[in-house]
Protein backbone atom coordinates (compact mmCIF):
# COMPACT_ATOMS: atom_id res chain seq x y z
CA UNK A 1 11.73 -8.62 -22.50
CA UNK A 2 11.76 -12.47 -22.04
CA UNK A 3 8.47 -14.39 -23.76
CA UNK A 4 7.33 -15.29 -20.31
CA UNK A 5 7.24 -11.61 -19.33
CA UNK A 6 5.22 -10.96 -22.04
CA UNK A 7 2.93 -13.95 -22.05
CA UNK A 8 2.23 -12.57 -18.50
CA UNK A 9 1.24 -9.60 -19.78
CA UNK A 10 -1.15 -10.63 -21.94
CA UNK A 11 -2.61 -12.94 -19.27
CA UNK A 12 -2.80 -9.84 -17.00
CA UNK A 13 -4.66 -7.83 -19.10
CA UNK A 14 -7.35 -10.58 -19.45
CA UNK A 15 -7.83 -10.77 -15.78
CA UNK A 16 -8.04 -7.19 -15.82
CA UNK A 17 -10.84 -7.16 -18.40
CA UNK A 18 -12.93 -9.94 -16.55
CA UNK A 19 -12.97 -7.89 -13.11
CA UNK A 20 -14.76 -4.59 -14.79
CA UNK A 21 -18.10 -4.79 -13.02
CA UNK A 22 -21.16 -2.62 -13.50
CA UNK A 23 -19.94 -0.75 -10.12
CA UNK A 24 -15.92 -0.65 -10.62
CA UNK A 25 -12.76 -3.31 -10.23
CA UNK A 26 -14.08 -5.99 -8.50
CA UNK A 27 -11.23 -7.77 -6.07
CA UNK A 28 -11.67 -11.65 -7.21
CA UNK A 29 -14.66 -12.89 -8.86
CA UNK A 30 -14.34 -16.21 -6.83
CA UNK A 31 -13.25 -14.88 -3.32
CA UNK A 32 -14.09 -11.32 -3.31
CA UNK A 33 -17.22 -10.16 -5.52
CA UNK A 34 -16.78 -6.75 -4.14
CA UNK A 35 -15.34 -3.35 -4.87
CA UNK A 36 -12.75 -3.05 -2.25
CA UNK A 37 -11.58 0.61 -2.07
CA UNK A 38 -7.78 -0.70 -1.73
CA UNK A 39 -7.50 -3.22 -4.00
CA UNK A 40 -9.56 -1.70 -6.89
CA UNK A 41 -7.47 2.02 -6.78
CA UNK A 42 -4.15 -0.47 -6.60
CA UNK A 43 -5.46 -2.65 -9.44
CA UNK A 44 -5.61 0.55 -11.33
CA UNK A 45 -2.28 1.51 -11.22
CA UNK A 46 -2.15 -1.14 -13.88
CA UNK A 47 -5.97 -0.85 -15.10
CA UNK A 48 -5.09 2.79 -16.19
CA UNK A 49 -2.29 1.93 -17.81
CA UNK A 50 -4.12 -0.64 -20.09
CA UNK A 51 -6.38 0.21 -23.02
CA UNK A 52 -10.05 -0.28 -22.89
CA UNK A 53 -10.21 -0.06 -18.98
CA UNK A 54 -8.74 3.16 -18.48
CA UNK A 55 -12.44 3.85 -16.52
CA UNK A 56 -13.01 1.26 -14.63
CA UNK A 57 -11.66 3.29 -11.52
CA UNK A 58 -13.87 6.07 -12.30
CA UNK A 59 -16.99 3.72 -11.76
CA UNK A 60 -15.32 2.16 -8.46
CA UNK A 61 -14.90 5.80 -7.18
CA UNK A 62 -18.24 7.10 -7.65
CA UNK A 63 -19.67 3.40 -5.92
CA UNK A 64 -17.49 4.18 -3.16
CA UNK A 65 -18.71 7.75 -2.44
CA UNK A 66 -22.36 7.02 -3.16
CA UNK A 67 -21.59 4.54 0.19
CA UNK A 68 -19.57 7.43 2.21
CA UNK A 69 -20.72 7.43 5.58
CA UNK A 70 -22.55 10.42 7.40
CA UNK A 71 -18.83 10.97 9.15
CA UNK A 72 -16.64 10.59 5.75
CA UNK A 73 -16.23 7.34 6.16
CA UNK A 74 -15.36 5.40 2.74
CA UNK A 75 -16.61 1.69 3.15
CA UNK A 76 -14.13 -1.11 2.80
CA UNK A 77 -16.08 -2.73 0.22
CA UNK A 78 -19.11 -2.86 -1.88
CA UNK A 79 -20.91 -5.71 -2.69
CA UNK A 80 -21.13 -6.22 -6.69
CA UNK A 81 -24.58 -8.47 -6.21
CA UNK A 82 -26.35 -5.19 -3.92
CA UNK A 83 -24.51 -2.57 -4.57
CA UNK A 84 -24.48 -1.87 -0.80
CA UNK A 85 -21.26 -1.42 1.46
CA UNK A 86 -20.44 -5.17 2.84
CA UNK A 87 -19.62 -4.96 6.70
CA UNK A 88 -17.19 -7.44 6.82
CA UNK A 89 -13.83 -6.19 7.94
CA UNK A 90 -15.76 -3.03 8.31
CA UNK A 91 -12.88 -1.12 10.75
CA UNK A 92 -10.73 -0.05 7.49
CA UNK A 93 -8.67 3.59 8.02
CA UNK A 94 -6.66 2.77 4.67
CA UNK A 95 -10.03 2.98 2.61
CA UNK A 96 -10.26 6.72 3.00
CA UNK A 97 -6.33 6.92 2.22
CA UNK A 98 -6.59 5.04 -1.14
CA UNK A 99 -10.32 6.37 -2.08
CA UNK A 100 -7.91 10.06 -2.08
CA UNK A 101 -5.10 8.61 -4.09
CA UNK A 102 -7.16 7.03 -6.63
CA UNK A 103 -8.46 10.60 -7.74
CA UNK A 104 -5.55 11.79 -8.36
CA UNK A 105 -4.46 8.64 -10.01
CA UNK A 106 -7.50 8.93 -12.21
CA UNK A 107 -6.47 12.62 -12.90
CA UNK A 108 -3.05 11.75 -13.58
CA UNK A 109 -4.48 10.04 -16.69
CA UNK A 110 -7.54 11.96 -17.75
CA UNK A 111 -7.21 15.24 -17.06
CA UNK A 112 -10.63 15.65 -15.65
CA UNK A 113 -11.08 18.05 -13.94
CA UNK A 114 -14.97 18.16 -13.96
CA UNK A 115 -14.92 14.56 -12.49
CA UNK A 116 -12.64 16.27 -9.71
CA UNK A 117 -15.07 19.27 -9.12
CA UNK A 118 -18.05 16.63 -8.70
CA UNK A 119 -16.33 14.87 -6.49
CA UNK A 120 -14.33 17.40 -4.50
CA UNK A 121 -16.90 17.21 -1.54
CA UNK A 122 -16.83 13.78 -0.55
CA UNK A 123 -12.87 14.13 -0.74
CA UNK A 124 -13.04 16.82 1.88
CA UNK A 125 -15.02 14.33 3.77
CA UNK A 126 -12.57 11.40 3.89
CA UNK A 127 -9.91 14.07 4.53
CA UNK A 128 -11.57 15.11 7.54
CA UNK A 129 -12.42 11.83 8.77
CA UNK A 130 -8.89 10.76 8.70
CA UNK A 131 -8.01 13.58 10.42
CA UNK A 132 -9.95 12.72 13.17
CA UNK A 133 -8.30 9.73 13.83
CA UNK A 134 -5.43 11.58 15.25
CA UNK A 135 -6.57 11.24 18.33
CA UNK A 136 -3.61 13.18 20.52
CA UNK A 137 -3.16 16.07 18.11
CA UNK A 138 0.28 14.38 17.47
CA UNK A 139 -0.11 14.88 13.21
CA UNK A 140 0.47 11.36 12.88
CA UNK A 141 -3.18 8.72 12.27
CA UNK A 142 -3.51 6.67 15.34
CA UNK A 143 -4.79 3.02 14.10
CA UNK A 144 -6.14 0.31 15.78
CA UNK A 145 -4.26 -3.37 15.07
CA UNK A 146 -5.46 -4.90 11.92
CA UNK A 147 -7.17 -1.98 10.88
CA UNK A 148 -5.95 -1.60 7.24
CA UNK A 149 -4.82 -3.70 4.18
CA UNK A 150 -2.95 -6.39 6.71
CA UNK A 151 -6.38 -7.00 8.51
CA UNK A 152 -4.60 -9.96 10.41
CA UNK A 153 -2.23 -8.46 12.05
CA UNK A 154 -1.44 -6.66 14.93
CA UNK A 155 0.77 -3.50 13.63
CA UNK A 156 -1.53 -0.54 15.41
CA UNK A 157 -0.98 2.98 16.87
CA UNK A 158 1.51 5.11 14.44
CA UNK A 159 1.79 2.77 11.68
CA UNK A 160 4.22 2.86 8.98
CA UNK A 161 1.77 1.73 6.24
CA UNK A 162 -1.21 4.54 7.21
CA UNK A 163 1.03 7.35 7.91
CA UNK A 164 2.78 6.86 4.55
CA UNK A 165 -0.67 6.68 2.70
CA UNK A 166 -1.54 9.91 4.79
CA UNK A 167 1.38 11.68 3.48
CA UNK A 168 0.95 10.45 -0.30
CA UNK A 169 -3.37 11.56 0.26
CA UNK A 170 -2.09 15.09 1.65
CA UNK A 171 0.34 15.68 -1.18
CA UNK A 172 -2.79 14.34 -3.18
CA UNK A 173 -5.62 16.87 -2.06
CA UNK A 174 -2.91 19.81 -2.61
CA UNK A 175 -2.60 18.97 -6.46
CA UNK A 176 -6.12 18.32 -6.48
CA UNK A 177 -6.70 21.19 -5.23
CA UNK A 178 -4.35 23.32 -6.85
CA UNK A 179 -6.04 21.63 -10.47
CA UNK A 180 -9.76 23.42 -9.16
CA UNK A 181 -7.81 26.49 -8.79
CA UNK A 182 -8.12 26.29 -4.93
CA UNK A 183 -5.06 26.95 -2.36
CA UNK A 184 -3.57 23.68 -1.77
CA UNK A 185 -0.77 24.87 0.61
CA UNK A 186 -2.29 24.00 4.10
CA UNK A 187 -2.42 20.39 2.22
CA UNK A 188 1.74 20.50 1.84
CA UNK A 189 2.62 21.87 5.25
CA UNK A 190 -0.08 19.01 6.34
CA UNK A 191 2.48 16.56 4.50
CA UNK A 192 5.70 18.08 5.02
CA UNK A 193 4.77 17.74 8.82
CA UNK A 194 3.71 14.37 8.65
CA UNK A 195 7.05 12.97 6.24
CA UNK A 196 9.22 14.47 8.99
CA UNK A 197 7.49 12.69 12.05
CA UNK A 198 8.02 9.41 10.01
CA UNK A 199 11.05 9.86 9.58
CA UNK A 200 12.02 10.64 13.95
CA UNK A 201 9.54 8.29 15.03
CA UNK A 202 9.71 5.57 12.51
CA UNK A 203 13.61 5.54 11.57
CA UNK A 204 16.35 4.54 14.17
CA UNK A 205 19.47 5.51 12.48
CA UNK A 206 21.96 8.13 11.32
CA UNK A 207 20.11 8.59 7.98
CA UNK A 208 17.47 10.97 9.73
CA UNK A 209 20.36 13.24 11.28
CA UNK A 210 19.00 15.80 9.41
CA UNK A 211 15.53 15.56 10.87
CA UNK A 212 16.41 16.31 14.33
CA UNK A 213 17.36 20.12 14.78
CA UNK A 214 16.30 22.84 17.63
CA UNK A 215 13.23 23.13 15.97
CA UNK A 216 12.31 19.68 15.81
CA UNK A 217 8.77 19.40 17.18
CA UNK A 218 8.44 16.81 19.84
CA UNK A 219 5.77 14.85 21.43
CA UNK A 220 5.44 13.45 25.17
CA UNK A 221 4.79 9.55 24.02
CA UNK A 222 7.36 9.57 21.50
CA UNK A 223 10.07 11.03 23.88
CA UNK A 224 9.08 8.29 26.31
CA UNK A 225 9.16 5.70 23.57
CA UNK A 226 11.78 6.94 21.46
CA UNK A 227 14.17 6.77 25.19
CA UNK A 228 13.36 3.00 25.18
CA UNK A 229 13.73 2.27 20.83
CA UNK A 230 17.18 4.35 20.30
CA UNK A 231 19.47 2.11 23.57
CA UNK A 232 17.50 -1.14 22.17
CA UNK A 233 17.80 -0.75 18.40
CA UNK A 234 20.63 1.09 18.11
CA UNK A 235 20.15 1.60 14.24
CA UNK A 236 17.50 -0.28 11.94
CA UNK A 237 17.91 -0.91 8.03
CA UNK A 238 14.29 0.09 7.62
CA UNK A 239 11.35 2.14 8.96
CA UNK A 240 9.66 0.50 12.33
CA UNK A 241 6.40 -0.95 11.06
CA UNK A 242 4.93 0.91 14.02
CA UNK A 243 5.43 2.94 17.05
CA UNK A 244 3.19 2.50 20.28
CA UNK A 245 2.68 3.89 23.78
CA UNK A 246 5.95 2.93 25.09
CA UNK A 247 6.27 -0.15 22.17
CA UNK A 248 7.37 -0.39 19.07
CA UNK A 249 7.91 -3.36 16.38
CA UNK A 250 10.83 -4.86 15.33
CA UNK A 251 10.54 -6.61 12.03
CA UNK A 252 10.43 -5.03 8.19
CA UNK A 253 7.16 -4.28 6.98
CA UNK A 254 7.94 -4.76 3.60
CA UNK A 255 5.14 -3.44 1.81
CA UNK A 256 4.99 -0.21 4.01
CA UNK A 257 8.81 0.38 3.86
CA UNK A 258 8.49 0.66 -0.28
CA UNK A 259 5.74 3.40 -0.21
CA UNK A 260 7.87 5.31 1.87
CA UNK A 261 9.95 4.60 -0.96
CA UNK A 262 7.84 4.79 -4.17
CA UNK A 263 5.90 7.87 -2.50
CA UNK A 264 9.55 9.64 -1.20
CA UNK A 265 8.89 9.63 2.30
CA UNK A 266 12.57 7.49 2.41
CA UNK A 267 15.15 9.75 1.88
CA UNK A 268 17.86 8.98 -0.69
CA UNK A 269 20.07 7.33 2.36
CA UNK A 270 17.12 5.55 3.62
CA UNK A 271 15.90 4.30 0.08
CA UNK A 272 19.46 2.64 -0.31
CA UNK A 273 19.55 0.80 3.15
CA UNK A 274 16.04 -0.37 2.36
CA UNK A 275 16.72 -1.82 -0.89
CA UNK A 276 20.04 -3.47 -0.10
CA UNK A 277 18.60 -5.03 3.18
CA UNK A 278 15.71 -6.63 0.96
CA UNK A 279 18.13 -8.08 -1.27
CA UNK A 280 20.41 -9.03 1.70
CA UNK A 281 17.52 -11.30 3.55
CA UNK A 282 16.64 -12.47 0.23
CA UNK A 283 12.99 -10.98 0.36
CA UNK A 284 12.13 -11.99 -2.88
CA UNK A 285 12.89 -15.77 -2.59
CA UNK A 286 11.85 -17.69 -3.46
CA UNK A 287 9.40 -15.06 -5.37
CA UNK A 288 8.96 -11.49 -5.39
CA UNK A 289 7.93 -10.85 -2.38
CA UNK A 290 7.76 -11.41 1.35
CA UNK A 291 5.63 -9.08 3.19
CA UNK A 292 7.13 -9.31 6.84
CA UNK A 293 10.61 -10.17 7.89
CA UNK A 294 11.22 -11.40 9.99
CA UNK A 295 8.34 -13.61 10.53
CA UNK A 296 6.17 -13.35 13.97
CA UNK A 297 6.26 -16.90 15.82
CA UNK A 298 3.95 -17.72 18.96
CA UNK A 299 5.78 -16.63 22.37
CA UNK A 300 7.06 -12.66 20.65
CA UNK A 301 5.11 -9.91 21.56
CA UNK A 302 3.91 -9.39 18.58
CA UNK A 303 1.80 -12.78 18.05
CA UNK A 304 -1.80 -12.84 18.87
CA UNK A 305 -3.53 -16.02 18.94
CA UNK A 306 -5.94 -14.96 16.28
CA UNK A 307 -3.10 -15.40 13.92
CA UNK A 308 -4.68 -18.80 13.84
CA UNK A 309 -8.01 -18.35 12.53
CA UNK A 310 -8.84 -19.94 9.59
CA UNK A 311 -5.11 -21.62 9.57
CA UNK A 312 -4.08 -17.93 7.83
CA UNK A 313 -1.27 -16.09 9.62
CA UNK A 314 1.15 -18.99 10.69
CA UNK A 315 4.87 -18.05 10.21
CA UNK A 316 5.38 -17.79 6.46
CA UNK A 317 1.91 -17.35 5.33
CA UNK A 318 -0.61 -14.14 4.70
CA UNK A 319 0.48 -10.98 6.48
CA UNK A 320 3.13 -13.07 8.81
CA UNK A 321 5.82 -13.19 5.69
CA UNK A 322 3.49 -14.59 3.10
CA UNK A 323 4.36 -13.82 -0.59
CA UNK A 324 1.96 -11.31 -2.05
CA UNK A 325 2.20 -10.95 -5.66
CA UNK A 326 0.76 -7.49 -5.83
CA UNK A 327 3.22 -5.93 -3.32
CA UNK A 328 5.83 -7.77 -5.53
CA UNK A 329 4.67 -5.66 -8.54
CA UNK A 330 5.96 -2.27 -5.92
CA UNK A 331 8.65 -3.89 -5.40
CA UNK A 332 10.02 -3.64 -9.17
CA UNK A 333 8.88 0.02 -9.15
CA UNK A 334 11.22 0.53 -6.21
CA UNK A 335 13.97 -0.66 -7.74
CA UNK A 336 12.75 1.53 -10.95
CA UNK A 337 12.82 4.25 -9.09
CA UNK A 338 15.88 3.59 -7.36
CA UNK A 339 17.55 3.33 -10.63
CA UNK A 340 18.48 -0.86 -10.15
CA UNK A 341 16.82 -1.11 -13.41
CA UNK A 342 18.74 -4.71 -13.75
CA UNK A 343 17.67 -6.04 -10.65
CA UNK A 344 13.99 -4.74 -11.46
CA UNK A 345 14.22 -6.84 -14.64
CA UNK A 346 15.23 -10.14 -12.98
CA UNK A 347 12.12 -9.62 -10.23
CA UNK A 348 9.80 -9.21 -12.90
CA UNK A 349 10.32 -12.27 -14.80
CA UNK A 350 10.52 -13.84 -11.09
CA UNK A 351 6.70 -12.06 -10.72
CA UNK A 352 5.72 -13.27 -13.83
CA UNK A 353 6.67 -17.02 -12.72
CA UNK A 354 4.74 -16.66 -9.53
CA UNK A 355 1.22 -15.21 -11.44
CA UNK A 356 1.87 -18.26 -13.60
CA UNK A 357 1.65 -20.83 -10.69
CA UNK A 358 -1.99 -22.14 -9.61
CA UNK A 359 -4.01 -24.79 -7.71
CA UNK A 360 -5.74 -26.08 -10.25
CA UNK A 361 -4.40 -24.58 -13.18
CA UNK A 362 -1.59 -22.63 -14.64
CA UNK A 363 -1.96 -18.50 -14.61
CA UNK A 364 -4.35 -18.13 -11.70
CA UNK A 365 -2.88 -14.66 -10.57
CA UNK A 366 -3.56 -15.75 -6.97
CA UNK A 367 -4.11 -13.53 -4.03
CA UNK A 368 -0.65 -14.95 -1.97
CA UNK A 369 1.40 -17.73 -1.76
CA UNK A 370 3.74 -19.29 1.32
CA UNK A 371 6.36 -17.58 1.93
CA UNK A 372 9.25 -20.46 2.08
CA UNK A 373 7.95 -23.44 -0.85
CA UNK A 374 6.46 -20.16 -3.07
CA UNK A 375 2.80 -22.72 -3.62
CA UNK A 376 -0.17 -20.75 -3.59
CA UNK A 377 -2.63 -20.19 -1.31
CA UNK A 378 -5.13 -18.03 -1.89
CA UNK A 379 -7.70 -17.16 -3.82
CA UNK A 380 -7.18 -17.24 -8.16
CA UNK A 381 -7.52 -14.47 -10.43
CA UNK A 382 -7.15 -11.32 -8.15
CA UNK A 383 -7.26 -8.25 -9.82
CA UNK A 384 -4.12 -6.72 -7.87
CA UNK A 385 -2.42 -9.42 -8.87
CA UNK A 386 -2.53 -8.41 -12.40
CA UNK A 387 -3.46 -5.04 -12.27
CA UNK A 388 0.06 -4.47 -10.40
CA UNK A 389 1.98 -6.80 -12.81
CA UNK A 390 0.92 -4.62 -15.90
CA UNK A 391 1.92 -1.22 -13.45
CA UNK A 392 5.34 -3.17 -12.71
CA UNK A 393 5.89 -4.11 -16.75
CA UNK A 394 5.62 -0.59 -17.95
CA UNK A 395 8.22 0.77 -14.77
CA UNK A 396 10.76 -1.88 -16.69
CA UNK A 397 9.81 -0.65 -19.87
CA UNK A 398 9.70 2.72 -19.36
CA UNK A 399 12.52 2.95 -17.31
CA UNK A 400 10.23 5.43 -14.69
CA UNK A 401 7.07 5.03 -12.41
CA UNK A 402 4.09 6.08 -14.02
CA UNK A 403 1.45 7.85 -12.00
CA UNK A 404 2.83 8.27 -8.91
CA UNK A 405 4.22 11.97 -7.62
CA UNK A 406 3.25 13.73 -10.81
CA UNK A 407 1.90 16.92 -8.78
């Protein structure tokens, strides 16, 4: 490993140690005093993996549940000055789907099973929750537009990003499950259902030939969508971000396109085309990496004029093909996992040069940066930002992907 890479490292770690509050992984100390329940079980992909804070998700889980609504509802996020759930961005479905993962994440490490136990209830609760928002019985989660982690942004219906998640929390509560010496199969025929509708109704391609056979299930709004996708499309290097009533999108999610990767939704076929598209549009230039290409510009169908609120979601900035450090940390582990152990190097000095950049000073860590001059933009000193740069580091080092898909 270069000295930069491991300069980062170090630099990581200390971010990581200033964002253990009393209640769990804060987000930001200067944006985001709050225990978001996606960015703190993300940070601790690399939190875990780092002596002395190998607990700090523990405390974010149990702040979480003790905030679970009467429905199963996990909050978005927590304030760290009341302790109380924060309302802003309240309409969150990917809370539930990462509160899930991060137990088993936790479990991956400790072994606890008496945490599990204590907490088995409230995970039944989120479970159910999110499966009441499949709303036409189809098996897939039905979310509204900027309902998740890209809260600017007007993916909705069957979304890539979700659906993914909801796959990786199934395959969760079954090896939870199966841990408290309860019967986790309904959990994997749950999953195996839902892995095979991504892959008809979010794929448009041969790589899915094997998908479609005389038992395939089918639904009544995918046959009338999928009629208008297949002519139109023709084939696609990637999963559809999302699928609609009759609408689809046409542009990479980039960050939901390498879970279905890194949580083996993508089969082997579909991994490749992924990868070597990403590389082929240059996704992670100038740094690693772009989360939407191509970018959304006023006049597609796509755009929504909100976009423009608080100058955020032009073309090449946040969700509309900003760079996002912490997705660039799953982008290495994709290319772990995919065995481009080379090319995983290179991006992670490449993410180690973009943590180092900063407004005001050098290793801010910041939240994102534009997507074509690389400068930063948002907040400093985000804790997914470093959290996911330690979690990338030991995929290079190791030569695997810790955590993930141990069950």
């Amino acid at each position: 490993m270069s000295d930069l890479i491991e300069i980062a490292l170090q630099k990581a770690q200390a971010i990581l140690a200033s964002e253990c509050s009393p209640i769990g992984l804060m987000a930001s100390p200067e944006g985001y005093p709050h225990v978001w329940a996606r960015d703190s079980v993300i940070t601790s992909l690399g939190a875990l993996l780092s002596p002395g804070h190998e607990n700090c998700l523990k405390v974010s889980l149990k702040t979480l549940a003790s905030q679970q609504s009467e429905l199963g509802a996990i909050p978005n996020n927590v304030s760290v000055a009341t302790g109380r759930l924060d309302h802003t961005n309240a309409g969150s479905v990917d809370s539930n789907l990462w509160f899930i993962l991060g137990h088993t994440f936790q479990y991956h490490v400790s072994g606890d099973v008496d945490f599990l136990r204590a907490q088995w209830h409230s995970l039944e609760r989120a479970l159910l929750w999110l499966r009441y928002q499949d709303s036409n019985g189809c098996g897939l989660l039905e979310v509204h537009e900027a309902a998740d982690w890209a809260d600017l942004l007007a993916n909705r219906f069957n979304i890539l990003y979700d659906n993914v998640l909801w796959y990786a929390a199934l395959r969760a509560m079954a090896e939870m499950a199966r841990a408290l010496g309860l019967d986790g199969s309904r959990y994997d025929e749950m999953a195996d259902d839902v892995r095979h509708k991504i892959r008809i109704v979010l794929w448009v391609g041969a790589e899915n030939e094997s998908e479609w056979g005389p038992t395939c299930p089918g639904h009544t709004e995918w046959k009338h969508t999928l009629s208008q996708v297949d002519p139109v499309l023709v084939k696609r290097p990637f999963f559809l971000p999302y699928v609609a009533f009759r609408d689809f999108g046409d542009y990479c999610d980039v960050f939901g396109n390498l879970l279905a990767i890194l949580f083996e939704v993508a089969n082997p076929a579909q991994e490749k085309r992924i990868l070597d598209y990403l590389r082929q549009v240059g996704i992670a230039d100038p740094y690693p990496v772009r989360v939407l290409h191509p970018v959304i510009y006023p006049g597609n169908k796509d755009w929504r004029e909100y976009y423009r609120n608080n100058n955020l979601n032009l073309p090449e900035q946040y969700h509309n093909g900003g760079i996002w450090p912490f997705v660039g940390g799953f982008y290495v582990a994709a290319l772990v996992k995919a065995g481009r152990l080379e090319e995983a190097r290179r991006q992670l000095e490449k993410l180690a040069e973009v943590n180092r950049l900063g407004i005001e000073r050098e290793w801010e860590f910041n939240e994102w940066c534009h997507g074509r001059s690389g400068q930063p933009m948002g907040y400093p000193h985000q804790a997914w930002s470093a959290g996911m740069y330690v979690f990338a580091y030991r995929c290079v080092a190791d030569h695997r992907v810790p955590l993930l898909n141990q069950g």
